[in-house]
C-alpha atoms as a PDB file:
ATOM      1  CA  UNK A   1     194.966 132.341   6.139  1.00  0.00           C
ATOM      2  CA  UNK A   2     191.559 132.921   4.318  1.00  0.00           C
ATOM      3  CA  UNK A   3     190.891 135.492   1.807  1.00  0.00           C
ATOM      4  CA  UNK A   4     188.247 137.626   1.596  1.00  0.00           C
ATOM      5  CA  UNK A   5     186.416 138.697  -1.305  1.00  0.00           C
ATOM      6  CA  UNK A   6     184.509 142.033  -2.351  1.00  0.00           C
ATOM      7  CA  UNK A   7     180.900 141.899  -1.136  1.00  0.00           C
ATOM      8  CA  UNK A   8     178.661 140.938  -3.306  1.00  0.00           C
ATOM      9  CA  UNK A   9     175.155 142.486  -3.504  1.00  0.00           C
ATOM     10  CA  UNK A  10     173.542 138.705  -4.603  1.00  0.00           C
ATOM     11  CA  UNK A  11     175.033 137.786  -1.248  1.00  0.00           C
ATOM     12  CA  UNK A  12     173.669 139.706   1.538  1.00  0.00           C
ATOM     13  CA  UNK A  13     173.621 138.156   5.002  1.00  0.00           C
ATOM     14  CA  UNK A  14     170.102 137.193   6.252  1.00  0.00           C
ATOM     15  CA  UNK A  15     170.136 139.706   9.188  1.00  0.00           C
ATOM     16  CA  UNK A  16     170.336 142.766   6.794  1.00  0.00           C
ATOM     17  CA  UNK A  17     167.881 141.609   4.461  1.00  0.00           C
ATOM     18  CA  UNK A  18     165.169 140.718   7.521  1.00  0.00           C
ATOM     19  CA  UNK A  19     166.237 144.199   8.774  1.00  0.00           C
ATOM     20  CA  UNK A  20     165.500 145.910   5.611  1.00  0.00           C
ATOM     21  CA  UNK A  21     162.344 144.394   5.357  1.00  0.00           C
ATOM     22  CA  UNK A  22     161.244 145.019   8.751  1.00  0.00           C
ATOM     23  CA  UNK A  23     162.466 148.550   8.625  1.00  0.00           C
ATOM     24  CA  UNK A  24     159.587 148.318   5.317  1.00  0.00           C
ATOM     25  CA  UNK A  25     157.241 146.642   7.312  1.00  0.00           C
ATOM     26  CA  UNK A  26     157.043 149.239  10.531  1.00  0.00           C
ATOM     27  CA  UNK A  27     157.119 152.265   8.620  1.00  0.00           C
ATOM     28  CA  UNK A  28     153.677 153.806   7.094  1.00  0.00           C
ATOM     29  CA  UNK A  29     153.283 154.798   3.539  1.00  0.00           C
ATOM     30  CA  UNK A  30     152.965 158.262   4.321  1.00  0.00           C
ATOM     31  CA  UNK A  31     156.416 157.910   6.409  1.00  0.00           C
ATOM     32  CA  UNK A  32     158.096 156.398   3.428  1.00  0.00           C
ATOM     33  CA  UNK A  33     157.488 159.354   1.963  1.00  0.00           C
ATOM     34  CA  UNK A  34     158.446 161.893   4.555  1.00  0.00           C
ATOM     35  CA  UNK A  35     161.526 160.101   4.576  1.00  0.00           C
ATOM     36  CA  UNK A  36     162.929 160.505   1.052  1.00  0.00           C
ATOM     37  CA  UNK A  37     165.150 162.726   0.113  1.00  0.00           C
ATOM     38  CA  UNK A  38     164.290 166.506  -0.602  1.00  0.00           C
ATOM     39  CA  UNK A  39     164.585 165.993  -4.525  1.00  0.00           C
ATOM     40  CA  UNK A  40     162.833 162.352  -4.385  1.00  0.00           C
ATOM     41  CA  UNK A  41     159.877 163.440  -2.256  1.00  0.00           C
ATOM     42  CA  UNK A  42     158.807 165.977  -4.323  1.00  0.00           C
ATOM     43  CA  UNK A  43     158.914 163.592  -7.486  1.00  0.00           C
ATOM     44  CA  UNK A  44     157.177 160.916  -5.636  1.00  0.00           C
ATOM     45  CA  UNK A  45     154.695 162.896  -3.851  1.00  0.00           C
ATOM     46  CA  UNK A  46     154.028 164.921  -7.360  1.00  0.00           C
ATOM     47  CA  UNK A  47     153.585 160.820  -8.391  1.00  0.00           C
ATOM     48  CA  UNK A  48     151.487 159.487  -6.098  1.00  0.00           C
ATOM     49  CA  UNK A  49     148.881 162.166  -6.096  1.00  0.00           C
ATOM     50  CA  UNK A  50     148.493 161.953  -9.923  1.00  0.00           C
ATOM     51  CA  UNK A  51     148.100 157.723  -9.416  1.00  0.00           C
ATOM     52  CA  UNK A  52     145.437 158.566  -6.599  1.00  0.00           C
ATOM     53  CA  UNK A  53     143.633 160.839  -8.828  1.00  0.00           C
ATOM     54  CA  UNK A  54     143.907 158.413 -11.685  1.00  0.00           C
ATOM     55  CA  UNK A  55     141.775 155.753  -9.717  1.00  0.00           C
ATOM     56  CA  UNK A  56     140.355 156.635  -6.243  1.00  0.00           C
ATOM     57  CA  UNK A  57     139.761 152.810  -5.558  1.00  0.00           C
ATOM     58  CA  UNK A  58     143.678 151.901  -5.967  1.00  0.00           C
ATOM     59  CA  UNK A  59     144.803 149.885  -2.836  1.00  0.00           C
ATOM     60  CA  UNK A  60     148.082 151.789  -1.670  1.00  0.00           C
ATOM     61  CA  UNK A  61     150.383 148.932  -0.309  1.00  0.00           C
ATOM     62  CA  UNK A  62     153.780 147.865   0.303  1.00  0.00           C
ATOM     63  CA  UNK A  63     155.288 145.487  -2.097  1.00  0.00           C
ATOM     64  CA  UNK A  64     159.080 145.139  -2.510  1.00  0.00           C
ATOM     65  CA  UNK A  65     160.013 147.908  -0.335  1.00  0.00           C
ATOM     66  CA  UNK A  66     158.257 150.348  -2.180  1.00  0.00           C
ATOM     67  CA  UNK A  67     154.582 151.656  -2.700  1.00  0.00           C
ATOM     68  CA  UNK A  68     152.844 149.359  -4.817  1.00  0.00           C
ATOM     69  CA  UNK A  69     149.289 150.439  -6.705  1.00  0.00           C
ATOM     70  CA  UNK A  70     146.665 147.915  -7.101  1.00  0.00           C
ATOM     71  CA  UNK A  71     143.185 147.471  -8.062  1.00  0.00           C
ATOM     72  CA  UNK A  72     142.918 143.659  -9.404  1.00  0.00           C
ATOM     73  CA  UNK A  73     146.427 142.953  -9.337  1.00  0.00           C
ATOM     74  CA  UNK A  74     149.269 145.264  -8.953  1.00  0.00           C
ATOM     75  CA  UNK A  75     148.944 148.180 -11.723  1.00  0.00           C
ATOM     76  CA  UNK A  76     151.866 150.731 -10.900  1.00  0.00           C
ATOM     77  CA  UNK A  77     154.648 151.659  -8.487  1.00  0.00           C
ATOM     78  CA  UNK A  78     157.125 154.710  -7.365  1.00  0.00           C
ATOM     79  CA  UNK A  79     160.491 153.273  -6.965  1.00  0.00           C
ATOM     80  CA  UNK A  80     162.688 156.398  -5.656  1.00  0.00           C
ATOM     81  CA  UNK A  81     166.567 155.842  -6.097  1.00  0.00           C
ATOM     82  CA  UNK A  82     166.882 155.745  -1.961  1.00  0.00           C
ATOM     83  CA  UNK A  83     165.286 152.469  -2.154  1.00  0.00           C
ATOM     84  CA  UNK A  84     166.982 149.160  -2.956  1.00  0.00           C
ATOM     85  CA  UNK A  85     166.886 148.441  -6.595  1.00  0.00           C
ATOM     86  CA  UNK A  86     165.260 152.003  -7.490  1.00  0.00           C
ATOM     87  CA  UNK A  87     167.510 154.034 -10.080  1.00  0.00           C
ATOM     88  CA  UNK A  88     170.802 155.542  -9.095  1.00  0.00           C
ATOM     89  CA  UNK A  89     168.998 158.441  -9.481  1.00  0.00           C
ATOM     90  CA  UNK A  90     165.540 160.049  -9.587  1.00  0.00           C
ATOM     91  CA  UNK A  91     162.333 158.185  -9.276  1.00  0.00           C
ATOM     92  CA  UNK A  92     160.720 155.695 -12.148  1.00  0.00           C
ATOM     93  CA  UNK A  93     157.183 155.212 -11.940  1.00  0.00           C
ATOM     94  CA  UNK A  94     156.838 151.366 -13.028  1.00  0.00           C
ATOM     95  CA  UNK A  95     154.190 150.142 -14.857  1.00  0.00           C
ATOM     96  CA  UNK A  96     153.341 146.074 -14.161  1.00  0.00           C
ATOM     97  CA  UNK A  97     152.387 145.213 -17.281  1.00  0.00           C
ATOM     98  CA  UNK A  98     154.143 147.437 -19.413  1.00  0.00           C
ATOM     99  CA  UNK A  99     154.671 145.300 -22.379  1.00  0.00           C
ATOM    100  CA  UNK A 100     150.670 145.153 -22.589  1.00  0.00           C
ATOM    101  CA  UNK A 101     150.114 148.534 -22.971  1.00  0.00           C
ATOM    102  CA  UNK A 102     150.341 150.739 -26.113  1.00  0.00           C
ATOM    103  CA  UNK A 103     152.997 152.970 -25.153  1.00  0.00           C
ATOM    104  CA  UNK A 104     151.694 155.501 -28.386  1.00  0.00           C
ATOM    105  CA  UNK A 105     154.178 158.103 -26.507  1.00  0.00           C
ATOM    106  CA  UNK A 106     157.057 156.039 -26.772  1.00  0.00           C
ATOM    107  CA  UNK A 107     158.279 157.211 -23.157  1.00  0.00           C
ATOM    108  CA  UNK A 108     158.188 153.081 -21.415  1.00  0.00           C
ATOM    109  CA  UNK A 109     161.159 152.188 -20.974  1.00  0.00           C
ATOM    110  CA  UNK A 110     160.910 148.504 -21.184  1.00  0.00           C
ATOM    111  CA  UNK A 111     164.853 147.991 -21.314  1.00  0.00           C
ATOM    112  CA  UNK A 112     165.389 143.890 -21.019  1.00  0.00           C
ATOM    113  CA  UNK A 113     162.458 143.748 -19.181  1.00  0.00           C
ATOM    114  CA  UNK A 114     159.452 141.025 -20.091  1.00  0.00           C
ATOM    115  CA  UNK A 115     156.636 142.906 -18.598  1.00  0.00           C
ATOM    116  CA  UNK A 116     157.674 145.736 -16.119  1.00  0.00           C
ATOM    117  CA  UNK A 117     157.788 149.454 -17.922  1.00  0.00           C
ATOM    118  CA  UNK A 118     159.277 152.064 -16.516  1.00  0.00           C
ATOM    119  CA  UNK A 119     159.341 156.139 -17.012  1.00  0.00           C
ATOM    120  CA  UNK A 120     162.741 158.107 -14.989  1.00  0.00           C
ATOM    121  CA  UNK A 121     162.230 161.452 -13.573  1.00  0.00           C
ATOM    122  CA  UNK A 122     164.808 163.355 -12.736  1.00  0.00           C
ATOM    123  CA  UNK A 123     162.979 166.713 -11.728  1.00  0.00           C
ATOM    124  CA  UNK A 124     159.151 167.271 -10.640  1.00  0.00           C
ATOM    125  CA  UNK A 125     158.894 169.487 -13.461  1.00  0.00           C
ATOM    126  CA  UNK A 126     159.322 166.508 -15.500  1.00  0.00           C
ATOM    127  CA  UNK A 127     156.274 164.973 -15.097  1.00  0.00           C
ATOM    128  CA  UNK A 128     153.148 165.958 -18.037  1.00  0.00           C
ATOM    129  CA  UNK A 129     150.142 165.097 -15.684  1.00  0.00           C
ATOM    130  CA  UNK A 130     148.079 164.762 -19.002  1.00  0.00           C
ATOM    131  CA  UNK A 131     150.414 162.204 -20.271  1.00  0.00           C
ATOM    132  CA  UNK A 132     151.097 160.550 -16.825  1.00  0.00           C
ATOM    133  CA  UNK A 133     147.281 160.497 -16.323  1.00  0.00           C
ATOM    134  CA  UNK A 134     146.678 158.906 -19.899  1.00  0.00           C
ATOM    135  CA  UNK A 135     148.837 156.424 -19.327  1.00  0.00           C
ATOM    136  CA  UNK A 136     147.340 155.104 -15.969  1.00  0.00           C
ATOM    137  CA  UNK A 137     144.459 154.768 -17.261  1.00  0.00           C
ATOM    138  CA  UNK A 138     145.515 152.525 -20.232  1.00  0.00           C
ATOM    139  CA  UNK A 139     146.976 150.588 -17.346  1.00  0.00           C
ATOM    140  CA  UNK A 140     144.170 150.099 -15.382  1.00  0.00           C
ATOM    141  CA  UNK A 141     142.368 149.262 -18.767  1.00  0.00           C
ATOM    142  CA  UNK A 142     145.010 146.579 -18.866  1.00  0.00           C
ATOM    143  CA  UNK A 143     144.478 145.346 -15.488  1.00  0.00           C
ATOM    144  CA  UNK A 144     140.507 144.766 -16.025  1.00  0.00           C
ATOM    145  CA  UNK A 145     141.283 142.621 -19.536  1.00  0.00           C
ATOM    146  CA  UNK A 146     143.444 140.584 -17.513  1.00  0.00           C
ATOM    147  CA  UNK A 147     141.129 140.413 -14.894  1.00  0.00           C
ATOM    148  CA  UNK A 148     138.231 139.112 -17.045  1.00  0.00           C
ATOM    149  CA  UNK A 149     140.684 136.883 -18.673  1.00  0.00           C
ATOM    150  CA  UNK A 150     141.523 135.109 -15.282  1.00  0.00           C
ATOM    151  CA  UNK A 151     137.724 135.307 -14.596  1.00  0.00           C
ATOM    152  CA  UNK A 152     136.917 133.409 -17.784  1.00  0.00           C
ATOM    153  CA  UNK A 153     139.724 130.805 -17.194  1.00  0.00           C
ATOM    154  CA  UNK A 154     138.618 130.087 -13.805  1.00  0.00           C
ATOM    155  CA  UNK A 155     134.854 129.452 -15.073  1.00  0.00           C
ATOM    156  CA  UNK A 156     136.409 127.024 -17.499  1.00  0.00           C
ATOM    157  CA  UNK A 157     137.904 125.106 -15.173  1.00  0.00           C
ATOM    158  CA  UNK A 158     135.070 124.439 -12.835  1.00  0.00           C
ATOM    159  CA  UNK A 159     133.060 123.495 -15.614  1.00  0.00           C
END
């Protein structure tokens, strides 16, 4: 008689990760949204207009399941707990390059993490748009450097 063993979350079947990702894939942005729950929606909304207002040329995309900000390359993200491998609770904004950035506030949470930095909200009141807003823009500082660095490279090699 075979045994079977708990289910484990590194081993999910191929049918439920393709659905997953084509549930991802058919839904808009703005449905994503409208879709969270009551408490997560008004974090992430709160989120996502302070990261529009940040930089009105950020490219609003999907990337992982969850909306992705990018300009060069990906800058920041809202990762609600509803989503796979968000928090168990709240919403982190996430911060690509984390570990570049200055972090003078000391509220990254860079965990074991090599790059990606993270800030949890629990609560929309949570959020200091100054500080949020500050932030973003060191990131997007940190997305040009390494833009012109890649730039640079690239004209080094064709040479």
């Amino acid at each position: 008689m075979k045994t079977l063993r708990p289910f484990c979350s590194t081993e999910w079947p191929e049918q439920f990760i393709f659905r997953q990702f084509a549930l991802f894939a058919m839904q808009s942005i703005d449905d994503f949204f409208h879709n969270l729950p009551r408490e997560e929606k008004a974090i992430s909304l709160r989120l996502r207009e302070i990261i529009l207002q940040s930089a009105p040329d950020f490219k609003e995309e999907f990337s992982y399941g969850v909306p992705y900000y990018f300009r060069h390359r990906r800058v920041t993200c809202i990762w609600p707990a509803s989503s796979a491998g968000g928090p168990r609770k709240g919403v982190f904004i996430g911060f690509c390059r984390g570990n570049e950035m200055s972090n003078e506030q000391g509220i990254i949470e860079m965990g074991n993490r090599k790059r990606f930095g993270l800030i949890r909200y629990y609560d929309v009141k949570e959020i200091n748009e100054d500080v949020l807003m500050e932030l973003l823009q060191e990131a997007i500082m940190v997305d040009e450097e390494v833009a012109k660095r890649k730039l640079k490279l690239a004209k080094r090699i064709k040479r």
